[in-house]
PDB file of N, CA and C in Angstrom:
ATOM      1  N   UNK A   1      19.917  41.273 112.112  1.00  0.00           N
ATOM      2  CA  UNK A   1      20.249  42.145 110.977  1.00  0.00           C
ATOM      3  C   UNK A   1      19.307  41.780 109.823  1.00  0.00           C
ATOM      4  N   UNK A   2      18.602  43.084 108.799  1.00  0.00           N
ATOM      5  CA  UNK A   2      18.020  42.646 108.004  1.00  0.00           C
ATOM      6  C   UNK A   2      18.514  42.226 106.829  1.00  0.00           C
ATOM      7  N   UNK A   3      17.502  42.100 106.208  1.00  0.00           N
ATOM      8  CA  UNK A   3      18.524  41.252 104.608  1.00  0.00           C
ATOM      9  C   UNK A   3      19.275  42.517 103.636  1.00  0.00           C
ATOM     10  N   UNK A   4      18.687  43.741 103.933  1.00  0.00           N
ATOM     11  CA  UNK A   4      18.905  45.571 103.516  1.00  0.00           C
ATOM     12  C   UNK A   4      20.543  45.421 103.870  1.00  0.00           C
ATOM     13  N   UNK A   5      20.922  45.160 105.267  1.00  0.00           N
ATOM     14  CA  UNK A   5      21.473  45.577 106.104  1.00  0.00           C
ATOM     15  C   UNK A   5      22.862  44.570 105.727  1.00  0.00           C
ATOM     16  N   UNK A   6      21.964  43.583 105.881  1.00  0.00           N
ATOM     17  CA  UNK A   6      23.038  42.542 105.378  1.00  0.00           C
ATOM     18  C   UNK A   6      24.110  42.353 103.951  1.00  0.00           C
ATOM     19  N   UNK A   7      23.045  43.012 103.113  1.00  0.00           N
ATOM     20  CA  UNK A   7      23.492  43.425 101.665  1.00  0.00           C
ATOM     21  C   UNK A   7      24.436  44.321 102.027  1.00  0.00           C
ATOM     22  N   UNK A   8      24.136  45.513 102.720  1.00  0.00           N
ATOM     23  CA  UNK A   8      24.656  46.175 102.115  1.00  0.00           C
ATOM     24  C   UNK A   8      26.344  46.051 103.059  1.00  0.00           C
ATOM     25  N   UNK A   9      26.276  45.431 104.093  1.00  0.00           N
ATOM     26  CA  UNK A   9      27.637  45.091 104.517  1.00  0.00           C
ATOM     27  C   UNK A   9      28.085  44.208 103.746  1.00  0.00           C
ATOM     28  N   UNK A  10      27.612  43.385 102.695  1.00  0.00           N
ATOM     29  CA  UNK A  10      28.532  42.178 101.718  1.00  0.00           C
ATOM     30  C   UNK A  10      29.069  43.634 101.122  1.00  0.00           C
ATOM     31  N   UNK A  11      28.432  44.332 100.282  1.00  0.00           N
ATOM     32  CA  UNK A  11      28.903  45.470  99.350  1.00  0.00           C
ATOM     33  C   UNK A  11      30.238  46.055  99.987  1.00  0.00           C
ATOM     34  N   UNK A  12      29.924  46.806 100.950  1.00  0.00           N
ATOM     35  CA  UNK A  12      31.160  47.258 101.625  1.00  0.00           C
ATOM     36  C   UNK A  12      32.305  46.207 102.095  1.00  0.00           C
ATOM     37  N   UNK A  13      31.804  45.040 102.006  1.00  0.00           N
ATOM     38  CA  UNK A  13      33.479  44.168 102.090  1.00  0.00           C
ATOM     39  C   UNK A  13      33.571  43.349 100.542  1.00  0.00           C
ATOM     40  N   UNK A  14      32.938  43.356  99.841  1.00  0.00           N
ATOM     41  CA  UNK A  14      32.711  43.285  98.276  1.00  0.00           C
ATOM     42  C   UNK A  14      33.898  44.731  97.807  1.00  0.00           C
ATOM     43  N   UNK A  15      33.628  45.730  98.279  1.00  0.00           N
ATOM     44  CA  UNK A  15      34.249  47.191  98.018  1.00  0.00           C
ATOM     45  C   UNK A  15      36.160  46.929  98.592  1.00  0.00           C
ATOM     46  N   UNK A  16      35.889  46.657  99.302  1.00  0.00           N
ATOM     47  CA  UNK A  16      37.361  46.408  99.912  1.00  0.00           C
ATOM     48  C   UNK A  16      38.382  45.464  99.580  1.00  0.00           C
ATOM     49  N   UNK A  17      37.408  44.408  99.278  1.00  0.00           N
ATOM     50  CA  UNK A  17      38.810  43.454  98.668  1.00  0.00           C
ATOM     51  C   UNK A  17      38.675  43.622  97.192  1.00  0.00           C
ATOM     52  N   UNK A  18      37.372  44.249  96.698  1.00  0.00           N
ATOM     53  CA  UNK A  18      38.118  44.033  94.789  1.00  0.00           C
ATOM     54  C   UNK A  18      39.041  45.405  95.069  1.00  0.00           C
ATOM     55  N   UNK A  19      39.219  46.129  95.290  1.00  0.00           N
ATOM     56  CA  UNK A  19      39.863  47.177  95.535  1.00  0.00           C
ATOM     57  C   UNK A  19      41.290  47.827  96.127  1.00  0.00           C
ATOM     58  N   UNK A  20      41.554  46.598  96.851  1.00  0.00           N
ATOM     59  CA  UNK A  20      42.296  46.386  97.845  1.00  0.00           C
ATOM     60  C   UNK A  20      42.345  47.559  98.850  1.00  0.00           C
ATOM     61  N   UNK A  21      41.529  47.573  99.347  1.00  0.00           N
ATOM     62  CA  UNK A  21      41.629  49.074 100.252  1.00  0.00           C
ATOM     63  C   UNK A  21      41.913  48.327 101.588  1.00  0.00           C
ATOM     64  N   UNK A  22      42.728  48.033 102.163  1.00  0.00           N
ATOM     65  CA  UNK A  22      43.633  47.104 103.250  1.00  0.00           C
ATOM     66  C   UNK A  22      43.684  47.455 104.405  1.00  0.00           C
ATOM     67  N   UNK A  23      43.504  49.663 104.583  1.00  0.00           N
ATOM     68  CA  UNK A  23      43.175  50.092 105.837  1.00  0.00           C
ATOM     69  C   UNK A  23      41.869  50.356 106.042  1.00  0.00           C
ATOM     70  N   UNK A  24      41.018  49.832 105.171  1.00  0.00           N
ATOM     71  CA  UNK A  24      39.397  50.241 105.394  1.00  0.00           C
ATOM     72  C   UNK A  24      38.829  49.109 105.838  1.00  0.00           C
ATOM     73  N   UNK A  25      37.465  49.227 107.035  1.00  0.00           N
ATOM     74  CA  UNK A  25      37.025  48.314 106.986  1.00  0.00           C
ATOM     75  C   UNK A  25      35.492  48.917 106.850  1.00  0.00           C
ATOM     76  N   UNK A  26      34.752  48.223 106.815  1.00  0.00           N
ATOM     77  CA  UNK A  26      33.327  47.943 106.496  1.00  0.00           C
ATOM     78  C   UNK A  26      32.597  48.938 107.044  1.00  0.00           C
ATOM     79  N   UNK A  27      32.785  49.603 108.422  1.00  0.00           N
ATOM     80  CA  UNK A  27      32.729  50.768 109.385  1.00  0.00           C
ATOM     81  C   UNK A  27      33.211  51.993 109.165  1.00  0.00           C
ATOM     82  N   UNK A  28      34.013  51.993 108.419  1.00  0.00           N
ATOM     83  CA  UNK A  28      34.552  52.964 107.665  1.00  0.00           C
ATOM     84  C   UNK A  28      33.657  53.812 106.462  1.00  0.00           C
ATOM     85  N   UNK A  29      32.723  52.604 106.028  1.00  0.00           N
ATOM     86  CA  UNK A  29      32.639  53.519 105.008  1.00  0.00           C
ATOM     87  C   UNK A  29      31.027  53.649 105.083  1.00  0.00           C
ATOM     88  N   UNK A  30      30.576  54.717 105.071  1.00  0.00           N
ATOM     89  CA  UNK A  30      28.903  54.737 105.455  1.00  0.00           C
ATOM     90  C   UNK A  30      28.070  54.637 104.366  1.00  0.00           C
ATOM     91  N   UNK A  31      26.881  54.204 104.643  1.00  0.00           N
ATOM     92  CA  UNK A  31      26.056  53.716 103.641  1.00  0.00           C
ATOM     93  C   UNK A  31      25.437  54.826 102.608  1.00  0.00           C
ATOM     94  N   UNK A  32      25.885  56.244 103.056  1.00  0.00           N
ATOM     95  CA  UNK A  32      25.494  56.986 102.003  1.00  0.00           C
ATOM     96  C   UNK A  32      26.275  58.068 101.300  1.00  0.00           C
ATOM     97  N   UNK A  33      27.556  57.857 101.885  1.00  0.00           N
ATOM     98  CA  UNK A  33      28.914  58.131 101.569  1.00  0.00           C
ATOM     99  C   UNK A  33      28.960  58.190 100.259  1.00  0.00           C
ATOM    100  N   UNK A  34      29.296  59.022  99.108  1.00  0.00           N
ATOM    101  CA  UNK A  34      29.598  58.909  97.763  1.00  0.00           C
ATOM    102  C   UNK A  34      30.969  58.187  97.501  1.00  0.00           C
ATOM    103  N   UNK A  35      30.851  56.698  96.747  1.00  0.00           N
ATOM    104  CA  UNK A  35      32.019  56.122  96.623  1.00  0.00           C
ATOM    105  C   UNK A  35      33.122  56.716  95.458  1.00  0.00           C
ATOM    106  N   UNK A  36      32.696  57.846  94.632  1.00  0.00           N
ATOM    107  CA  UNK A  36      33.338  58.323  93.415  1.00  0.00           C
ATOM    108  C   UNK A  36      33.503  60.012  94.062  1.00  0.00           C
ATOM    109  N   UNK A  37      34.828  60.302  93.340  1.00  0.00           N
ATOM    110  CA  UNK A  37      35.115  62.245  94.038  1.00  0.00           C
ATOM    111  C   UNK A  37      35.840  62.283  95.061  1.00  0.00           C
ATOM    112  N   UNK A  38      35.819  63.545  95.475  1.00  0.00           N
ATOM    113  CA  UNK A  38      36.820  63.909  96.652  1.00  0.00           C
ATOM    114  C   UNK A  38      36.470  63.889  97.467  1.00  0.00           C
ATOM    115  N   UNK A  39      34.546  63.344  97.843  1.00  0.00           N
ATOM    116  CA  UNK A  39      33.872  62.939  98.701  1.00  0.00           C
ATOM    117  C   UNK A  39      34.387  61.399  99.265  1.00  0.00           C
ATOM    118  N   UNK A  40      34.016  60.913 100.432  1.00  0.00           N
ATOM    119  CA  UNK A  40      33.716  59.827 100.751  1.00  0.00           C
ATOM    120  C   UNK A  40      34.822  58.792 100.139  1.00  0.00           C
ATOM    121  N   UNK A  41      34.513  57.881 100.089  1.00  0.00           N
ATOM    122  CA  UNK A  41      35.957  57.195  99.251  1.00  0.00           C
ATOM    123  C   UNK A  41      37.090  57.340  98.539  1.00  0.00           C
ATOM    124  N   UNK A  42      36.570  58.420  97.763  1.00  0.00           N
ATOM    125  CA  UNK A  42      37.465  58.633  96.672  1.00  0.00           C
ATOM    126  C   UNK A  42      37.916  58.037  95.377  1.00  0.00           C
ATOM    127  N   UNK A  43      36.750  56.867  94.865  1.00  0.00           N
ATOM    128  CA  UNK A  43      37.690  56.019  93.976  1.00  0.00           C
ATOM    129  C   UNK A  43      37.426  56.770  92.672  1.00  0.00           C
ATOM    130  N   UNK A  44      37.873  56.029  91.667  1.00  0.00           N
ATOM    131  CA  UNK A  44      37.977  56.772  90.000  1.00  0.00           C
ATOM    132  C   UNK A  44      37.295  55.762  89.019  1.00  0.00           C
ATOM    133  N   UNK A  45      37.807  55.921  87.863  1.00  0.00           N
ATOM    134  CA  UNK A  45      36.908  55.631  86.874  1.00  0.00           C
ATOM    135  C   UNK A  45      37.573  53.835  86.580  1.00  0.00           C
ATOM    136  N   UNK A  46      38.937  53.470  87.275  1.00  0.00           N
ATOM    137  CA  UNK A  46      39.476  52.488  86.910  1.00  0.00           C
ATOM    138  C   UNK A  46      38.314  51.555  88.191  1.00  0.00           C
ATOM    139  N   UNK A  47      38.746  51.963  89.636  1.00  0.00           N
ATOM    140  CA  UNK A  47      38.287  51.577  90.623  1.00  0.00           C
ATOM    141  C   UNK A  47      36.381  50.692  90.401  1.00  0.00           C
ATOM    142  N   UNK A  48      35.504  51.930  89.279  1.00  0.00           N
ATOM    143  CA  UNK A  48      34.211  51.215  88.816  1.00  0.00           C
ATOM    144  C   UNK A  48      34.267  50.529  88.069  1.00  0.00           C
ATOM    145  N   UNK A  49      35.159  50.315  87.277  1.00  0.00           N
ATOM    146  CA  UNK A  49      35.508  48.937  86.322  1.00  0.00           C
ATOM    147  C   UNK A  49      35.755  47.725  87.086  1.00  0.00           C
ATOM    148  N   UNK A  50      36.523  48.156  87.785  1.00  0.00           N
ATOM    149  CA  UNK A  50      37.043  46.846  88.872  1.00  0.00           C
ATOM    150  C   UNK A  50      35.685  46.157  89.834  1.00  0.00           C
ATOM    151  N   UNK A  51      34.660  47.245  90.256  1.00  0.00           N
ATOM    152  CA  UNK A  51      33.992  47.207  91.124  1.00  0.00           C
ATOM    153  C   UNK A  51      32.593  47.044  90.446  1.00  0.00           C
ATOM    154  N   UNK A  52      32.422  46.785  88.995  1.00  0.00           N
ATOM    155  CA  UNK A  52      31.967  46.719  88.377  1.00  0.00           C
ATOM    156  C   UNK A  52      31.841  44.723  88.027  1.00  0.00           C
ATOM    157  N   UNK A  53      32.730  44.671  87.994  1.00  0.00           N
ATOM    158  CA  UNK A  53      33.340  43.546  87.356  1.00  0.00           C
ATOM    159  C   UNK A  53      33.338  42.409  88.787  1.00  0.00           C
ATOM    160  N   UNK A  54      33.812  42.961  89.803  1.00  0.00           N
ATOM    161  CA  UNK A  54      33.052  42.191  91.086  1.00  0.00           C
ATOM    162  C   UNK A  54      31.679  41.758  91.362  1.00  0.00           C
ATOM    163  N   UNK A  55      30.786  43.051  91.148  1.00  0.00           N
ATOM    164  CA  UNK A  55      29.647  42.901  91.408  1.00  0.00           C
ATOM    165  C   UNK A  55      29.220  41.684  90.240  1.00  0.00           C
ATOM    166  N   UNK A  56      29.433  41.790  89.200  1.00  0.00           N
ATOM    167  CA  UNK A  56      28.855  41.175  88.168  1.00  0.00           C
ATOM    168  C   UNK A  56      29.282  39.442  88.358  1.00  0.00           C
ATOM    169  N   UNK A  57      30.183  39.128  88.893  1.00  0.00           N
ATOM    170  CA  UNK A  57      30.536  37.790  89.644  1.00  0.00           C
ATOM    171  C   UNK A  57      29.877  37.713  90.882  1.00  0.00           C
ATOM    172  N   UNK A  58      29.695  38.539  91.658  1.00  0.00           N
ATOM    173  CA  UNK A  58      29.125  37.973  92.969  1.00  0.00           C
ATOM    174  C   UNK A  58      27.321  37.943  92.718  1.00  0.00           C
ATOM    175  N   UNK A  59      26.999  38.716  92.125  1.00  0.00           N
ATOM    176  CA  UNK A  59      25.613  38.808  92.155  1.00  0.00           C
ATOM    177  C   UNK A  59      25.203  38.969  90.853  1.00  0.00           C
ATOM    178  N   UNK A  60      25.699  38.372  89.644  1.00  0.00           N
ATOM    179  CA  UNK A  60      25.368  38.139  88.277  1.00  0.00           C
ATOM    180  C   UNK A  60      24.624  39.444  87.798  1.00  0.00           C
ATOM    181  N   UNK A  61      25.222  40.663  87.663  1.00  0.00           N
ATOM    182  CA  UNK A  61      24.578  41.902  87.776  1.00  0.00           C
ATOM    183  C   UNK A  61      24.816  42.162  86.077  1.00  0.00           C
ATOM    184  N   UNK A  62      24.114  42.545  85.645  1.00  0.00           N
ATOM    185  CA  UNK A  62      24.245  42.835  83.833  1.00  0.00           C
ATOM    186  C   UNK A  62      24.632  44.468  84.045  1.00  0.00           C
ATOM    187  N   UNK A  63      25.452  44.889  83.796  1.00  0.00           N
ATOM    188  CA  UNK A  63      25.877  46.362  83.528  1.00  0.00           C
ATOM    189  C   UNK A  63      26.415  46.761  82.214  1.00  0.00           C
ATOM    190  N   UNK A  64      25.908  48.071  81.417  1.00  0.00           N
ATOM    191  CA  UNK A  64      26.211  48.215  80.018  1.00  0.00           C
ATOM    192  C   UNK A  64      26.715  49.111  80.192  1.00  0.00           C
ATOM    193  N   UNK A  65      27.922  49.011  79.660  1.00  0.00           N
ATOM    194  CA  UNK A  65      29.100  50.347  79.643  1.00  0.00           C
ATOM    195  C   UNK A  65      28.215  51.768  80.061  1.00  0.00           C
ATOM    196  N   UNK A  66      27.668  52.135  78.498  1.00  0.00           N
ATOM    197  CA  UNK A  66      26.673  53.068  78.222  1.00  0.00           C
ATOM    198  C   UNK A  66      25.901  53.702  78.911  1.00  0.00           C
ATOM    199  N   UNK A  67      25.211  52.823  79.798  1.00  0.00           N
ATOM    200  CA  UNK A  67      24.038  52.574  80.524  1.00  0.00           C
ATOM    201  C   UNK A  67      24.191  54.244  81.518  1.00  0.00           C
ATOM    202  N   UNK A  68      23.162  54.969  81.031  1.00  0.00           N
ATOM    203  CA  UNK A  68      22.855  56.341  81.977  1.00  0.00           C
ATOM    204  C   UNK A  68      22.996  56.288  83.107  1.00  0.00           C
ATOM    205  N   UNK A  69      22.469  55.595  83.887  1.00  0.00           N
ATOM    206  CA  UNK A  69      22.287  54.923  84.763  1.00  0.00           C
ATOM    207  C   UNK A  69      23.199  54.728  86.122  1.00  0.00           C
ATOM    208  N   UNK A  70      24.084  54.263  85.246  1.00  0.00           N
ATOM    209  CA  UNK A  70      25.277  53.967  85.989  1.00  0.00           C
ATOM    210  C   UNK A  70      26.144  54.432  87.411  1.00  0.00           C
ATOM    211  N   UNK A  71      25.995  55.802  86.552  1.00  0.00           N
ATOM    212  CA  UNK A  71      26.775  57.133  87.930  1.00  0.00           C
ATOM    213  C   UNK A  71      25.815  56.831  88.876  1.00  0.00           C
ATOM    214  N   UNK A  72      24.702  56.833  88.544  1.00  0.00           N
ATOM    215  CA  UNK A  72      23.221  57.236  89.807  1.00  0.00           C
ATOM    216  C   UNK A  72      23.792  55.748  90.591  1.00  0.00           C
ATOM    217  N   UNK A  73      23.723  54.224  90.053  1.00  0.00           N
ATOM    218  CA  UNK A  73      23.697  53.366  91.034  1.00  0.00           C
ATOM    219  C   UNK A  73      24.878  53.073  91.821  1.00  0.00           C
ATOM    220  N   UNK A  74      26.106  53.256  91.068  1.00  0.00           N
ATOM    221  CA  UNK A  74      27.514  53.311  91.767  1.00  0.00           C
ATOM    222  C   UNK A  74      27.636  54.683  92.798  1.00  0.00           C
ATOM    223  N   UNK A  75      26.652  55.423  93.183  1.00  0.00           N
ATOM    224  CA  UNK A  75      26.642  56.390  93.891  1.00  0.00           C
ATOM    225  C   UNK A  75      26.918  56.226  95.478  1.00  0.00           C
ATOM    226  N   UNK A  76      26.810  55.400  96.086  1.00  0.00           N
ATOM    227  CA  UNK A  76      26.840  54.915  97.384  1.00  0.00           C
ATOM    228  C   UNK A  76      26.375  53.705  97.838  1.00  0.00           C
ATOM    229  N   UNK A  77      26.719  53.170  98.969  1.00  0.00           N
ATOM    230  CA  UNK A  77      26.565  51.656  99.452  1.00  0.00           C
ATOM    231  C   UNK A  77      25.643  51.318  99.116  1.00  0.00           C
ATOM    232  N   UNK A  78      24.216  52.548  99.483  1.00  0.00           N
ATOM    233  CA  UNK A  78      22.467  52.248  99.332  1.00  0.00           C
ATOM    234  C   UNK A  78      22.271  52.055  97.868  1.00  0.00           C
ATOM    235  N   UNK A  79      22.858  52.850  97.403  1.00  0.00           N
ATOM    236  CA  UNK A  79      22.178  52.875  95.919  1.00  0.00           C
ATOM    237  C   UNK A  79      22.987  51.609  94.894  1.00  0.00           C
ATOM    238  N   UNK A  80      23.756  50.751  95.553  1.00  0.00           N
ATOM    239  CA  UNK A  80      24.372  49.822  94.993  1.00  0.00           C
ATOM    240  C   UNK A  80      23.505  48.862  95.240  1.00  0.00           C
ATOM    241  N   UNK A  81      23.210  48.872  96.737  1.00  0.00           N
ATOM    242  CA  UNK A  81      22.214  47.846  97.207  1.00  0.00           C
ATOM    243  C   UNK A  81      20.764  48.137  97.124  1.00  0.00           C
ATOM    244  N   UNK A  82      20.422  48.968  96.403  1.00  0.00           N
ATOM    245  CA  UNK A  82      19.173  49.484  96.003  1.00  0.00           C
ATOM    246  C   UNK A  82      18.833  48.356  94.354  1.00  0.00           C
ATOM    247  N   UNK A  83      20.139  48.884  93.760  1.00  0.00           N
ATOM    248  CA  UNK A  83      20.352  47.704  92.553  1.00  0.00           C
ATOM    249  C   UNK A  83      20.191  46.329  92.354  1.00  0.00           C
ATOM    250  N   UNK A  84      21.030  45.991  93.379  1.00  0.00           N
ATOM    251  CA  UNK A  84      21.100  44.409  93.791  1.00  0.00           C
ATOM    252  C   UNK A  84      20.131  43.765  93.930  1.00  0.00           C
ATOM    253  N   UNK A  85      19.457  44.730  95.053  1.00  0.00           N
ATOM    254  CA  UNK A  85      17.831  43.964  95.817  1.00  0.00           C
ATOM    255  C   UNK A  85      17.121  44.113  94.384  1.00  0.00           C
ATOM    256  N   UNK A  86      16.978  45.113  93.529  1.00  0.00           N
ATOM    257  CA  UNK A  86      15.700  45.253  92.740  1.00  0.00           C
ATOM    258  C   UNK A  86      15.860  44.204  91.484  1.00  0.00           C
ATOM    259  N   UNK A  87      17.312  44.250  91.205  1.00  0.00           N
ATOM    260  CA  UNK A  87      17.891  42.828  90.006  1.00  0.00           C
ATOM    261  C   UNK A  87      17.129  41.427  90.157  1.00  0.00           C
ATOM    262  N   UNK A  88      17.527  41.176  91.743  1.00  0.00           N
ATOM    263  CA  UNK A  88      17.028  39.626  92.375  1.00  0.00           C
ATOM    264  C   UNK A  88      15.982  39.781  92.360  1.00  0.00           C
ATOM    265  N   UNK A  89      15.171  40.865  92.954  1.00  0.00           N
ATOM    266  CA  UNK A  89      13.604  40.572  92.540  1.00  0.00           C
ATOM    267  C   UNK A  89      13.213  40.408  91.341  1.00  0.00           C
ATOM    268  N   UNK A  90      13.883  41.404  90.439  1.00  0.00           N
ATOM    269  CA  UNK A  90      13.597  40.708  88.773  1.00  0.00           C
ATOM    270  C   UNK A  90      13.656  39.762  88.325  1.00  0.00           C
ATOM    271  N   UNK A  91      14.780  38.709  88.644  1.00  0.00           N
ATOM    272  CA  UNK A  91      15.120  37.888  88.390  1.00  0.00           C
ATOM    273  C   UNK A  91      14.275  36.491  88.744  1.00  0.00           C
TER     274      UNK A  91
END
């Protein structure tokens, strides 16, 4: 498995327990699945706070309320892990 690949399955079990989603597992939810709407997951605006607030403990992620940005990277597994990978390389 690559390190892409690998990320992005931490994310999806990163997704599940801040969340408590208890009948989902990791297979469940596809990597380009929209995690916000009546699409794909379904979560809301509390759910990116929460999932927000995970990420920022597991992978020291700086997120600004404000930040335009935001909707686009919380958009799906990839584009979370699109974030992640490009942070650590910054970093």
């Amino acid at each position: 498995m690559d390190a892409l690949n690998t990320l992005r399955l931490e994310i999806k079990r990163l997704i599940i327990a801040a969340l408590d989603l208890e009948d989902t597992t990791p297979d469940d939810i596809a990597d380009d699945a929209p995690l916000f709407g009546d699409e794909g997951l379904g979560l809301d605006s509390i759910d990116a706070l929460e999932l927000g607030v995970a990420l920022r403990k597991k992978y020291q992620l700086q997120l600004e309320a404000n930040d335009a940005g935001n909707r686009q990277h919380f958009r799906s597994v990839n584009s979370l892990a699109a974030l992640v990978s490009s942070r650590a390389q910054a970093a």
